[in-house]
C-alpha atoms as a PDB file:
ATOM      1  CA  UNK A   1     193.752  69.879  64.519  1.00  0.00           C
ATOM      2  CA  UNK A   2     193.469  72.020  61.073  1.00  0.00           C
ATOM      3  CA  UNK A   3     190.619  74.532  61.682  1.00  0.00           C
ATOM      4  CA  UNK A   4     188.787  75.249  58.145  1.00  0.00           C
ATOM      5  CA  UNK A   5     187.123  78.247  56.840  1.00  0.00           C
ATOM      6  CA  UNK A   6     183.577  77.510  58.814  1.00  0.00           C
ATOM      7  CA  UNK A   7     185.465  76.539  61.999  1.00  0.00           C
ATOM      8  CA  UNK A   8     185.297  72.904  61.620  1.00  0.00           C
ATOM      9  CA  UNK A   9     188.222  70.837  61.910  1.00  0.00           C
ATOM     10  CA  UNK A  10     189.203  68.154  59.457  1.00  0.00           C
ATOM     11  CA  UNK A  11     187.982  65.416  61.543  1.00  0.00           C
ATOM     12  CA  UNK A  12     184.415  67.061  62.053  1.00  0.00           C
ATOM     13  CA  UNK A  13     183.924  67.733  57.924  1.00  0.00           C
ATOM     14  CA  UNK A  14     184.729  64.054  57.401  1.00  0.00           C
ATOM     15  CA  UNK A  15     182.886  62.652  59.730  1.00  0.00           C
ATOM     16  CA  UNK A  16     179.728  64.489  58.281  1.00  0.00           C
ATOM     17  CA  UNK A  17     180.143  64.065  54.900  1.00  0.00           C
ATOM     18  CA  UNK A  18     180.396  60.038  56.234  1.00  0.00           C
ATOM     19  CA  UNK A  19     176.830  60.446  57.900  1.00  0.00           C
ATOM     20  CA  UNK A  20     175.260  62.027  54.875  1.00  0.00           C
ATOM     21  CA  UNK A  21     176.447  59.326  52.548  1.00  0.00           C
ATOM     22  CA  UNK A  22     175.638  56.557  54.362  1.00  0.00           C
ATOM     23  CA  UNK A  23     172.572  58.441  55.854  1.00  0.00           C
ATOM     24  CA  UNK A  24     171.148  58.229  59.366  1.00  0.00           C
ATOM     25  CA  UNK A  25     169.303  55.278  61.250  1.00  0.00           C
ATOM     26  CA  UNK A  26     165.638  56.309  62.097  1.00  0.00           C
ATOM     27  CA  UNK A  27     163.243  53.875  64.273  1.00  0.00           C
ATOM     28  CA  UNK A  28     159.475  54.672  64.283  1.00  0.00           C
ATOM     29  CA  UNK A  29     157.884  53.250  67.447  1.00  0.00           C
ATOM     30  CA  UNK A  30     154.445  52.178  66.658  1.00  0.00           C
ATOM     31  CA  UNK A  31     150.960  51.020  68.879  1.00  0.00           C
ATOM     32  CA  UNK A  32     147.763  50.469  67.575  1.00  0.00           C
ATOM     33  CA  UNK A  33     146.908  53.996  68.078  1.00  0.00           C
ATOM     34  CA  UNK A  34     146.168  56.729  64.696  1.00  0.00           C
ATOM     35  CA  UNK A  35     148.510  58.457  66.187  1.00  0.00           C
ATOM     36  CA  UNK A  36     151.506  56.235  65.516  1.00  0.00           C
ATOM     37  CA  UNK A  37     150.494  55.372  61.940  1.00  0.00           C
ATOM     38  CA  UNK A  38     150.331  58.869  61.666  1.00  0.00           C
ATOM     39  CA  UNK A  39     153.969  59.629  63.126  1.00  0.00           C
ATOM     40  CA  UNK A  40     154.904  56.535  60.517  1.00  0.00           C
ATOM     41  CA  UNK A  41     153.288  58.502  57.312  1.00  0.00           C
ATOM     42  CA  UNK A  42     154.895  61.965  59.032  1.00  0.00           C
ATOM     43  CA  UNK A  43     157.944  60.511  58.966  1.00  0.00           C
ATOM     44  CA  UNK A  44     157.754  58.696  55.880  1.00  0.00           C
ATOM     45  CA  UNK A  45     156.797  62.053  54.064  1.00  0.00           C
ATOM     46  CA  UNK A  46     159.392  63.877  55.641  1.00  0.00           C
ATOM     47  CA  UNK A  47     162.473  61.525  55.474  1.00  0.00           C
ATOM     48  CA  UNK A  48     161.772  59.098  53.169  1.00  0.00           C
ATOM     49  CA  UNK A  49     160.192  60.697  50.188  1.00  0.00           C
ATOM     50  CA  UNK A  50     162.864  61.259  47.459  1.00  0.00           C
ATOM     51  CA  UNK A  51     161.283  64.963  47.181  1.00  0.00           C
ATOM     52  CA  UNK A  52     162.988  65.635  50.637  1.00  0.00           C
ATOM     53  CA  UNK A  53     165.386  67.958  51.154  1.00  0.00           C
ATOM     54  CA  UNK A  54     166.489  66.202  54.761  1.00  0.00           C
ATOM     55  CA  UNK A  55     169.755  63.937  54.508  1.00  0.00           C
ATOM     56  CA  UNK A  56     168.295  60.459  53.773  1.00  0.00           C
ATOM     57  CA  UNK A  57     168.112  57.942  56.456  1.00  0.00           C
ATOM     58  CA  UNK A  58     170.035  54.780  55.257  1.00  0.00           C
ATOM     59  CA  UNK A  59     167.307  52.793  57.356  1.00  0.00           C
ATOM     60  CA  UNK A  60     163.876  52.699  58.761  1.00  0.00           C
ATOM     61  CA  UNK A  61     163.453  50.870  61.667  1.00  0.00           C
ATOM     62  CA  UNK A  62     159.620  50.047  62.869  1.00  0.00           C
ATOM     63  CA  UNK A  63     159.241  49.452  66.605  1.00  0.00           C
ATOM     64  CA  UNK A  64     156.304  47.854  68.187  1.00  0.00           C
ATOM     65  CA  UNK A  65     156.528  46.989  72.202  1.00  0.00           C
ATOM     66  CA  UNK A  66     155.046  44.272  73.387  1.00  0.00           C
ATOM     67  CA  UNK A  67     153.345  45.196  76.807  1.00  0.00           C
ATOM     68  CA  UNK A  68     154.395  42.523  79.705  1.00  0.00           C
ATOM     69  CA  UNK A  69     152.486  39.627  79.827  1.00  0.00           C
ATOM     70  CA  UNK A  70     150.124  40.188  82.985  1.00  0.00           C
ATOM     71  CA  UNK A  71     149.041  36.848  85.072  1.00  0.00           C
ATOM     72  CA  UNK A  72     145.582  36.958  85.374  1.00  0.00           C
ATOM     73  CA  UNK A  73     143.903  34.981  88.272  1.00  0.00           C
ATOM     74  CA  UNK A  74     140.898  33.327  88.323  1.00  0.00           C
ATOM     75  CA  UNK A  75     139.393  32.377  91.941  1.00  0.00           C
ATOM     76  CA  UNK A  76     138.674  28.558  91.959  1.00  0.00           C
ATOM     77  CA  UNK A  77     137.203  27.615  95.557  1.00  0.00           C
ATOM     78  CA  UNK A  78     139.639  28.172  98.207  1.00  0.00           C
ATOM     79  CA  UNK A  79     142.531  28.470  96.327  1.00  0.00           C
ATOM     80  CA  UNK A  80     143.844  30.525  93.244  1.00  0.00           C
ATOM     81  CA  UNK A  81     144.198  28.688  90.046  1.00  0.00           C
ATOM     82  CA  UNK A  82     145.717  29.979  86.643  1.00  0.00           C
ATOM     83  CA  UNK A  83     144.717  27.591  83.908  1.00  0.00           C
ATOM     84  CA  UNK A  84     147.896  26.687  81.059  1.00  0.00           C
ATOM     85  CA  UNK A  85     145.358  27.166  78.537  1.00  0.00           C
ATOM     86  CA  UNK A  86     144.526  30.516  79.727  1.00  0.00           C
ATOM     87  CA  UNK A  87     147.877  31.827  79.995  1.00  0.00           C
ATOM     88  CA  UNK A  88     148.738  30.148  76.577  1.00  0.00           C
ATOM     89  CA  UNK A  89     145.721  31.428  74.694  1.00  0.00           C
ATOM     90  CA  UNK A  90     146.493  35.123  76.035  1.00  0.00           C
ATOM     91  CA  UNK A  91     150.392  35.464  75.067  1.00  0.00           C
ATOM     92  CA  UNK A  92     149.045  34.162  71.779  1.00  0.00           C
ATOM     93  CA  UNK A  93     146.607  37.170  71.789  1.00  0.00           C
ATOM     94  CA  UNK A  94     149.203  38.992  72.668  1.00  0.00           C
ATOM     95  CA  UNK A  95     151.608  37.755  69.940  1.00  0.00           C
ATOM     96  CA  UNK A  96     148.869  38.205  66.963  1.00  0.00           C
ATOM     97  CA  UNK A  97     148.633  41.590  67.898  1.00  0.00           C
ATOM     98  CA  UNK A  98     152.201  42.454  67.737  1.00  0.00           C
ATOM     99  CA  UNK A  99     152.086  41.031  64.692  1.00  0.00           C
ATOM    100  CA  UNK A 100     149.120  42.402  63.099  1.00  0.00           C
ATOM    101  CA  UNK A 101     150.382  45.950  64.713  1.00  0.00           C
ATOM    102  CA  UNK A 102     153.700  45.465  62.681  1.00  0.00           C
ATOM    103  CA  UNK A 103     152.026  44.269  59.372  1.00  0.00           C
ATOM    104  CA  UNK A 104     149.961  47.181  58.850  1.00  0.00           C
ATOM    105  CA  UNK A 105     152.913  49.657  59.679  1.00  0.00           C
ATOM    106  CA  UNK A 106     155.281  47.417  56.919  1.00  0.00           C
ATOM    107  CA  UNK A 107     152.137  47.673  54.476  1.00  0.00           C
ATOM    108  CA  UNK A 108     152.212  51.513  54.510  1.00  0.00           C
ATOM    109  CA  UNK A 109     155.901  51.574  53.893  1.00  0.00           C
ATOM    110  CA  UNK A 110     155.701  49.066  50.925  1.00  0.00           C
ATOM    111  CA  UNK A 111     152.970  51.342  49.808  1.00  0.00           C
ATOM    112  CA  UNK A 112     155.350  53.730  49.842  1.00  0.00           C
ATOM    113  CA  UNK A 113     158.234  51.662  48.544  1.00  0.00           C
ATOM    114  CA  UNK A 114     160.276  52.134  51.705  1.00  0.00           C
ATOM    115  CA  UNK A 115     162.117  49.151  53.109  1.00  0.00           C
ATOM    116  CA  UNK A 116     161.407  48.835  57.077  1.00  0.00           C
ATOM    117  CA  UNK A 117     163.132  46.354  59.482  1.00  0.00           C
ATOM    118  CA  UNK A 118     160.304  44.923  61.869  1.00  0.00           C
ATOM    119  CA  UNK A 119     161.689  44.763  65.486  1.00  0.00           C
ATOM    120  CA  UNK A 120     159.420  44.196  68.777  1.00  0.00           C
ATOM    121  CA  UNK A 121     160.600  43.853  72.309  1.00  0.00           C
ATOM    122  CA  UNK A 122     158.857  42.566  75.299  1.00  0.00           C
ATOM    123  CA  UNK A 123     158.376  45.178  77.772  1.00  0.00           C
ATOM    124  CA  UNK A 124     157.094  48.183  79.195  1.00  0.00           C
ATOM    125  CA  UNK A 125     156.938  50.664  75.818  1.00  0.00           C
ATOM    126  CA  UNK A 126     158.802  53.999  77.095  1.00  0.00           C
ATOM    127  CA  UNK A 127     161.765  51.901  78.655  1.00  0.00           C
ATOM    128  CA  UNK A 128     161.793  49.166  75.218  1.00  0.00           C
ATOM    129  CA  UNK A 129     161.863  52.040  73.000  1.00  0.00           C
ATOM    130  CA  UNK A 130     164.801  53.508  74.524  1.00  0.00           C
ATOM    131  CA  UNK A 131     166.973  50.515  75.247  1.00  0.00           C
ATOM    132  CA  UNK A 132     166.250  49.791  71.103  1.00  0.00           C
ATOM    133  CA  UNK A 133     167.736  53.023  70.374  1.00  0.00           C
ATOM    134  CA  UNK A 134     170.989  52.212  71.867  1.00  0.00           C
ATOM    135  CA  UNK A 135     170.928  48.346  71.045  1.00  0.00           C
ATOM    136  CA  UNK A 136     170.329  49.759  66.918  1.00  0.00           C
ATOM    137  CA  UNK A 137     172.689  52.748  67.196  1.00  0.00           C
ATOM    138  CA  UNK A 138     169.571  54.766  65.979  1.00  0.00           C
ATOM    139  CA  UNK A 139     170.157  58.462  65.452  1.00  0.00           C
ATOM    140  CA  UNK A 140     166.727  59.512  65.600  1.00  0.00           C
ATOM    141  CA  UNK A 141     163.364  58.452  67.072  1.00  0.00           C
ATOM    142  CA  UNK A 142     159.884  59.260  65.930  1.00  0.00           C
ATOM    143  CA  UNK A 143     157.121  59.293  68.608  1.00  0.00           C
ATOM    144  CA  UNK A 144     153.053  59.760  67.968  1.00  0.00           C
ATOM    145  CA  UNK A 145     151.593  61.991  70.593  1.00  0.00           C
ATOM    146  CA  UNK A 146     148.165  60.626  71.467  1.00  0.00           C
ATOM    147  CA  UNK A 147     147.439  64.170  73.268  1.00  0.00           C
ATOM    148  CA  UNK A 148     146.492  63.209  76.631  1.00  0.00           C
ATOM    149  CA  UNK A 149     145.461  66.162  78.386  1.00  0.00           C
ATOM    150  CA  UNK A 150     147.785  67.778  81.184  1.00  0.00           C
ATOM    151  CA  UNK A 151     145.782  65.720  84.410  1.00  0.00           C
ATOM    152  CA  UNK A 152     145.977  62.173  82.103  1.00  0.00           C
ATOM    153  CA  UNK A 153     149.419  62.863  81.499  1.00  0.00           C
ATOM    154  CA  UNK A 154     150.343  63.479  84.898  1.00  0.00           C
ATOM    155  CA  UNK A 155     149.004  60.323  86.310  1.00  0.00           C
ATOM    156  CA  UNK A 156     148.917  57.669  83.641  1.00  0.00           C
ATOM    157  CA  UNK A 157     152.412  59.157  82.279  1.00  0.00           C
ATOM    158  CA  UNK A 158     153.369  59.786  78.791  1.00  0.00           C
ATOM    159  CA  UNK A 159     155.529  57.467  76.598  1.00  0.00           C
ATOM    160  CA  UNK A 160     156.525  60.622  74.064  1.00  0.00           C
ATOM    161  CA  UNK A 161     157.892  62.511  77.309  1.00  0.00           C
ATOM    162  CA  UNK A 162     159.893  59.538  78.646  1.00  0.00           C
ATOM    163  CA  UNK A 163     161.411  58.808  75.438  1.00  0.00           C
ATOM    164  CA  UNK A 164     162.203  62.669  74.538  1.00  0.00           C
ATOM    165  CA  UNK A 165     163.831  62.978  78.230  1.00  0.00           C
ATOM    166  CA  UNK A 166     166.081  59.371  78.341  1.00  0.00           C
ATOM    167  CA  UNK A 167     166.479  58.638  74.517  1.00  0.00           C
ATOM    168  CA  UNK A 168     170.208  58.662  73.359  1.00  0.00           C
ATOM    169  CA  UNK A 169     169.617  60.774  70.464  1.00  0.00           C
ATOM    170  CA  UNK A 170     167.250  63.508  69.284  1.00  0.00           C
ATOM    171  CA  UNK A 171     163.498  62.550  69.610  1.00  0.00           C
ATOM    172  CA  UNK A 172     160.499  63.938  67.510  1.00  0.00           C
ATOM    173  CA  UNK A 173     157.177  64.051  68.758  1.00  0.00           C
ATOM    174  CA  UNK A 174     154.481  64.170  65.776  1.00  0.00           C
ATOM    175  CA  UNK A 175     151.255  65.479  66.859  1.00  0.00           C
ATOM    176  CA  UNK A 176     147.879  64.164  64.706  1.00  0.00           C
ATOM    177  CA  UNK A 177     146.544  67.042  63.070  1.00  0.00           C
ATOM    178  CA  UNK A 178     143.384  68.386  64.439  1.00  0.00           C
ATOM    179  CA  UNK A 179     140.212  67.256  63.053  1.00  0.00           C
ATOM    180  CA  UNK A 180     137.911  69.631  61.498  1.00  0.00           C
ATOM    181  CA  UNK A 181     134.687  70.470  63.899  1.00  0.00           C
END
């Protein structure tokens, strides 16, 4: 292999000038938390904006998990009965709010005049977000931090530090700013 002046070979220089023109993939995974609207705005700002001096992605992805459907139970006399309707009426709950989650998130980027792709997955979040990264090739993923203190963290676990320790690629975590007081 050819070595060039700045110790890249060939190969290597082609290869990057190949990623800046056709840009890299970048998902956004989105709740209905601030703090993931925020990362979305962060990262439109950052990578998106024509003003940036960052290498331009060549698309946005916007992720939204859909948590697991949970079987609720309702005691009926002896036995244990889960009405149809029930279980209907919830994973349509559950389906209006993946939707409604998405629309807003699409809504900023039009504001914005950024084309998004809309993806959601049925799952647990940290574990969905990281299987989309490798199903979408993505090259980077943007997290919102909802700052859960050090105790919360340790027992309710943190989707941000999943994702930044089993993502396949580099991992931001955007932090809300801090509110006046």
């Amino acid at each position: 292999m050819a070595e060039q002046e700045n110790g890249a070979t060939a190969e290597q220089t082609a290869a990057k000038m190949k990623a800046e023109e056709e840009g890299m993939r970048v998902m956004v995974a989105i709740d209905e938390s601030d703090g993931s609207l925020y990362a979305l705005s962060w990262t439109l700002d950052h990578f998106m904006a024509a003003s940036s001096t960052l290498a331009q992605p060549r698309s946005l992805i916007v992720f939204h998990a859909q948590q697991p459907f949970q079987q609720f139970v309702v005691p009926a006399g002896q036995g244990v009965f889960v009405s149809a309707s029930v279980t209907d009426s919830m994973r349509k709950a559950q389906e209006e709010n993946s939707a409604h989650v998405l629309a807003k998130a699409i809504k900023v980027c039009e504001e914005r005049n950024v084309i998004a792709e809309a993806l959601v997955m049925d799952g647990e979040p940290k574990e969905m977000i990281c299987q989309a990264v490798q199903q979408k090739s993505v090259d980077l993923v943007v997290v919102g931090s909802r700052g859960l203190g050090k105790f919360k963290r340790a027992f309710l676990g943190s989707v941000s530090d999943y994702v930044a320790h089993h993502a396949k690629c580099p991992v931001v975590i955007v932090k809300p700013p801090k509110e006046d007081h």
